[in-house]
Protein backbone atom coordinates (compact mmCIF):
# COMPACT_ATOMS: atom_id res chain seq x y z
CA UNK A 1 0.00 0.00 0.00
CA UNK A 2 0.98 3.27 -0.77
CA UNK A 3 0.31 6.77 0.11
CA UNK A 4 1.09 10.50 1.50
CA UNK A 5 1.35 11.58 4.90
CA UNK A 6 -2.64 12.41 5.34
CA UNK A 7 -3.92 9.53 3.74
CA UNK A 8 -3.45 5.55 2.64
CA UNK A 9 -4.15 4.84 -1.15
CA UNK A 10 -6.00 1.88 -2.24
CA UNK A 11 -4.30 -0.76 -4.43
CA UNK A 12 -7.06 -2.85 -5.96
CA UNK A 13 -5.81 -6.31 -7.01
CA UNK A 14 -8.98 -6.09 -9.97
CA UNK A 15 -11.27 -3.74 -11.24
CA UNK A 16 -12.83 -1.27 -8.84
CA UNK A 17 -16.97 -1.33 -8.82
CA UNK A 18 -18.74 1.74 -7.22
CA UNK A 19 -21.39 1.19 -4.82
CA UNK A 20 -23.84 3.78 -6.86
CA UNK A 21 -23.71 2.09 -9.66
CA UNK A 22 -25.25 -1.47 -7.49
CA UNK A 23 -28.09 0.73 -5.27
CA UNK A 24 -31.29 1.25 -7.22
CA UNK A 25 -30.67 -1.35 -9.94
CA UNK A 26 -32.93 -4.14 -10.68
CA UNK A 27 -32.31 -7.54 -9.28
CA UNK A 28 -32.57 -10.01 -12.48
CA UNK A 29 -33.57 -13.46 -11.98
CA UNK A 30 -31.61 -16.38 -14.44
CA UNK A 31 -33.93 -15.92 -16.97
CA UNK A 32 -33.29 -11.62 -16.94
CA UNK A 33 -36.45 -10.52 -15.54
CA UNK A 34 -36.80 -7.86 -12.92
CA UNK A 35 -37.90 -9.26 -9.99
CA UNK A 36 -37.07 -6.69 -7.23
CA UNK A 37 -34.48 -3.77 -6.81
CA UNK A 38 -31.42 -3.49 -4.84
CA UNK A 39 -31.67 -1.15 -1.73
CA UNK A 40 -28.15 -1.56 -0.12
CA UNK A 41 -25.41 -3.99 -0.05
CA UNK A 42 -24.59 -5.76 4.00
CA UNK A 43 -20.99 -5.96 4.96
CA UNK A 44 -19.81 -7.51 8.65
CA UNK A 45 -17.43 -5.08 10.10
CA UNK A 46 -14.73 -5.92 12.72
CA UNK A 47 -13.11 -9.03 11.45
CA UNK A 48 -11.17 -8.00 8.63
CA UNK A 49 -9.50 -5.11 7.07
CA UNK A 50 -11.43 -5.59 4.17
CA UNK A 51 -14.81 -6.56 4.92
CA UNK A 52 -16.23 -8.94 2.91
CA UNK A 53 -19.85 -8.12 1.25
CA UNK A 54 -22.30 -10.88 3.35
CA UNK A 55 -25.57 -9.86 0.74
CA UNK A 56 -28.15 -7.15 -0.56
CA UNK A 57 -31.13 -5.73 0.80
CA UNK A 58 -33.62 -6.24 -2.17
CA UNK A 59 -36.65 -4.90 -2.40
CA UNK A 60 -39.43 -7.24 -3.62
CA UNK A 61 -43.19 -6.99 -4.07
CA UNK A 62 -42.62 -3.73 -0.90
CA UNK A 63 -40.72 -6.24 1.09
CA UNK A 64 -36.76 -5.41 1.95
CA UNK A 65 -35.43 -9.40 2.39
CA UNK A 66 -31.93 -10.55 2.65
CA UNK A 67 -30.25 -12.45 -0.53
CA UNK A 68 -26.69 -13.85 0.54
CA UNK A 69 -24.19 -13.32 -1.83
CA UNK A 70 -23.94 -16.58 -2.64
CA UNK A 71 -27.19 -15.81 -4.88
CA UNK A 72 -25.79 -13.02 -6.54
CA UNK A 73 -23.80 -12.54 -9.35
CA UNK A 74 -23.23 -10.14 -12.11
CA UNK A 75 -21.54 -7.28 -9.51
CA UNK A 76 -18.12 -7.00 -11.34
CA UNK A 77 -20.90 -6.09 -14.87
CA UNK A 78 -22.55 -3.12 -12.82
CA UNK A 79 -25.81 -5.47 -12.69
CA UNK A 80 -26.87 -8.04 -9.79
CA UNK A 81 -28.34 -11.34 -10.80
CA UNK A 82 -29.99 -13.78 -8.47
CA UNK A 83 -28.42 -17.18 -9.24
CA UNK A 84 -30.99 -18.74 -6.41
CA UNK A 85 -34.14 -20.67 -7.33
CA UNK A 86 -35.47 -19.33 -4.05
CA UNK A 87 -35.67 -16.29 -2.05
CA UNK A 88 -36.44 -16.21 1.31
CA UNK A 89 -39.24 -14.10 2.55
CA UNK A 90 -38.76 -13.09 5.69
CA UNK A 91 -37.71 -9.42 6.03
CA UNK A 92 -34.47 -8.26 6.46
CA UNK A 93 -33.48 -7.88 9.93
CA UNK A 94 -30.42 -6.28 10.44
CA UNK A 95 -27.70 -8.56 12.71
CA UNK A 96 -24.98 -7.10 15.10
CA UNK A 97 -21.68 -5.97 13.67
CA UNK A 98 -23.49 -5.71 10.22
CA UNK A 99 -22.99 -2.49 8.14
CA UNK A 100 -25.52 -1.27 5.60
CA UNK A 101 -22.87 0.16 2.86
CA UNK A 102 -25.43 3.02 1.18
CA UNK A 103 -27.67 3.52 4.41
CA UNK A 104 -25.03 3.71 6.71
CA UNK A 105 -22.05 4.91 4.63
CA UNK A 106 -22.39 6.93 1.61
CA UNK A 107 -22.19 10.80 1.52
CA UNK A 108 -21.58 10.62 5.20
CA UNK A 109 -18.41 11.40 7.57
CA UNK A 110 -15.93 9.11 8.25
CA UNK A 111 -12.13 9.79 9.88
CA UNK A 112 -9.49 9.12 7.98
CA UNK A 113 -7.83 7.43 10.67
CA UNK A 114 -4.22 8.31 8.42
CA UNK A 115 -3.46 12.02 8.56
CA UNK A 116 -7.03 12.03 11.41
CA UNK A 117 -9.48 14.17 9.76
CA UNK A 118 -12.95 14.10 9.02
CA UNK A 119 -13.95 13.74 5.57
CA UNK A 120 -17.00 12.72 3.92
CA UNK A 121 -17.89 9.06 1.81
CA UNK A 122 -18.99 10.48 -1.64
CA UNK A 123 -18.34 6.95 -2.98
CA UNK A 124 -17.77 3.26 -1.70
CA UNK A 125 -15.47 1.05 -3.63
CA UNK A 126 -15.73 -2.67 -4.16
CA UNK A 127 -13.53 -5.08 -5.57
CA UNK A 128 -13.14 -8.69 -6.07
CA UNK A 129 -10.39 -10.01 -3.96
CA UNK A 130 -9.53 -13.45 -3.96
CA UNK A 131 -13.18 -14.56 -5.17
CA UNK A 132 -15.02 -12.60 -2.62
CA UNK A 133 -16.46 -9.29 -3.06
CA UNK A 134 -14.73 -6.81 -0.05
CA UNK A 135 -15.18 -2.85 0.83
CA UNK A 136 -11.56 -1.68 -0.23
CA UNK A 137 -12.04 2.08 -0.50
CA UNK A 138 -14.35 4.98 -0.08
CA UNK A 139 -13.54 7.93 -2.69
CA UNK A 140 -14.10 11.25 -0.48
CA UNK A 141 -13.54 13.53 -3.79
CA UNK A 142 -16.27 15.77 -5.74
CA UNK A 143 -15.76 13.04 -8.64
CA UNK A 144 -18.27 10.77 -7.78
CA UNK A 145 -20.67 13.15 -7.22
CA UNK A 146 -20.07 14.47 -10.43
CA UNK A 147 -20.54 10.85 -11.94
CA UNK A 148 -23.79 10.64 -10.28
CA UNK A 149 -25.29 13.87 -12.37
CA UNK A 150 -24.28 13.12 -15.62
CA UNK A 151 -26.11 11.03 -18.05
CA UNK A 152 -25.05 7.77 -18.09
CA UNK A 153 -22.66 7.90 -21.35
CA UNK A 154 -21.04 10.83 -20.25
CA UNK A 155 -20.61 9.47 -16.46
CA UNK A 156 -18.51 6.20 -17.07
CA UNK A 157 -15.61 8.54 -18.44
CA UNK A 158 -15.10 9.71 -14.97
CA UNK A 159 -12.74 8.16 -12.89
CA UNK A 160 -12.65 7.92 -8.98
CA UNK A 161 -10.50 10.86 -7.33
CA UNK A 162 -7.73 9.92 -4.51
CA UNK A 163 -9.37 6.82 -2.89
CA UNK A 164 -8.75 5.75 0.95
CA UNK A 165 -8.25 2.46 1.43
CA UNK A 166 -10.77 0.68 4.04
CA UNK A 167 -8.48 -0.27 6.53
CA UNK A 168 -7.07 3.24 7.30
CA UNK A 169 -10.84 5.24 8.15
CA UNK A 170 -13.49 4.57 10.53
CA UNK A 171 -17.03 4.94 10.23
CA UNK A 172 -19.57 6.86 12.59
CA UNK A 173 -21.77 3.96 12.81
């Protein structure tokens, strides 16, 4: 890992996915049919420098219920995909150490625990580390913001700004 004085760089061993582009989108089923939408992503804090994505919130038929990410697929395309043949409908309940990653997380203050100083999660990135999907950076620049105005063309040509890795901030939460 690399970095200045004031903050830790992320080094992404694969391509970096942004949270925004996951919250919102429909959930597809094998066959490519909506069949709910994605309302958050569920990480378990504590354990790891890199927490490791546990599932989604999806919203279905008004319901928010848990998938596991061993149903999903599709995250490294910008799209989720239930690879399940069933969901379970109980709703979500959330568990201790268990972080909701848009809910909790984006556009709000975290400390940059490198350099200690307060600044604010305008993204959350994800990457695919070892076959698991972790939290290995939060972007705190205008960039992402930016990316989230634009029309959709226009938006992919943005890149993320100077990105924090995980393990050096801390969450209010």
């Amino acid at each position: 890992m690399s970095g200045t004085s004031s903050e830790a760089k992320v080094e992404s061993p694969g391509p970096l996915v942004h949270l925004s582009s996951l919250i919102k989108r429909p959930l597809l089923d094998p066959q490519g049919e909506a069949i709910g939408r994605v309302q958050d992503l569920i990480v378990r804090v504590g354990e790891r420098t890199h927490p490791p994505i546990t599932g989604a919130v999806v919203r279905i038929e008004g319901r928010d219920l848990f998938v596991p990410v061993d149903k999903i697929a599709g995250i490294g395309q910008g799209k989720v995909s239930f690879i399940g043949s069933r969901v379970d409908l109980r709703r979500f309940e959330r568990r201790p150490g268990e972080l909701l990653l848009a809910h909790d997380l984006l556009a709000r203050h975290i400390i940059n625990m490198v350099g200690v100083r307060l600044v604010r999660a305008n993204e959350i990135e994800l990457a695919e580390v070892d076959g698991e999907w972790q939290v290995v950076g939060v972007d705190p620049s205008s960039r992402p913001v930016l990316r989230r105005l634009m029309p959709g063309g226009l938006s992919r040509g943005i890149r993320p700004g100077s990105l924090l890795d995980w393990g050096s901030i801390e969450p209010f939460v």
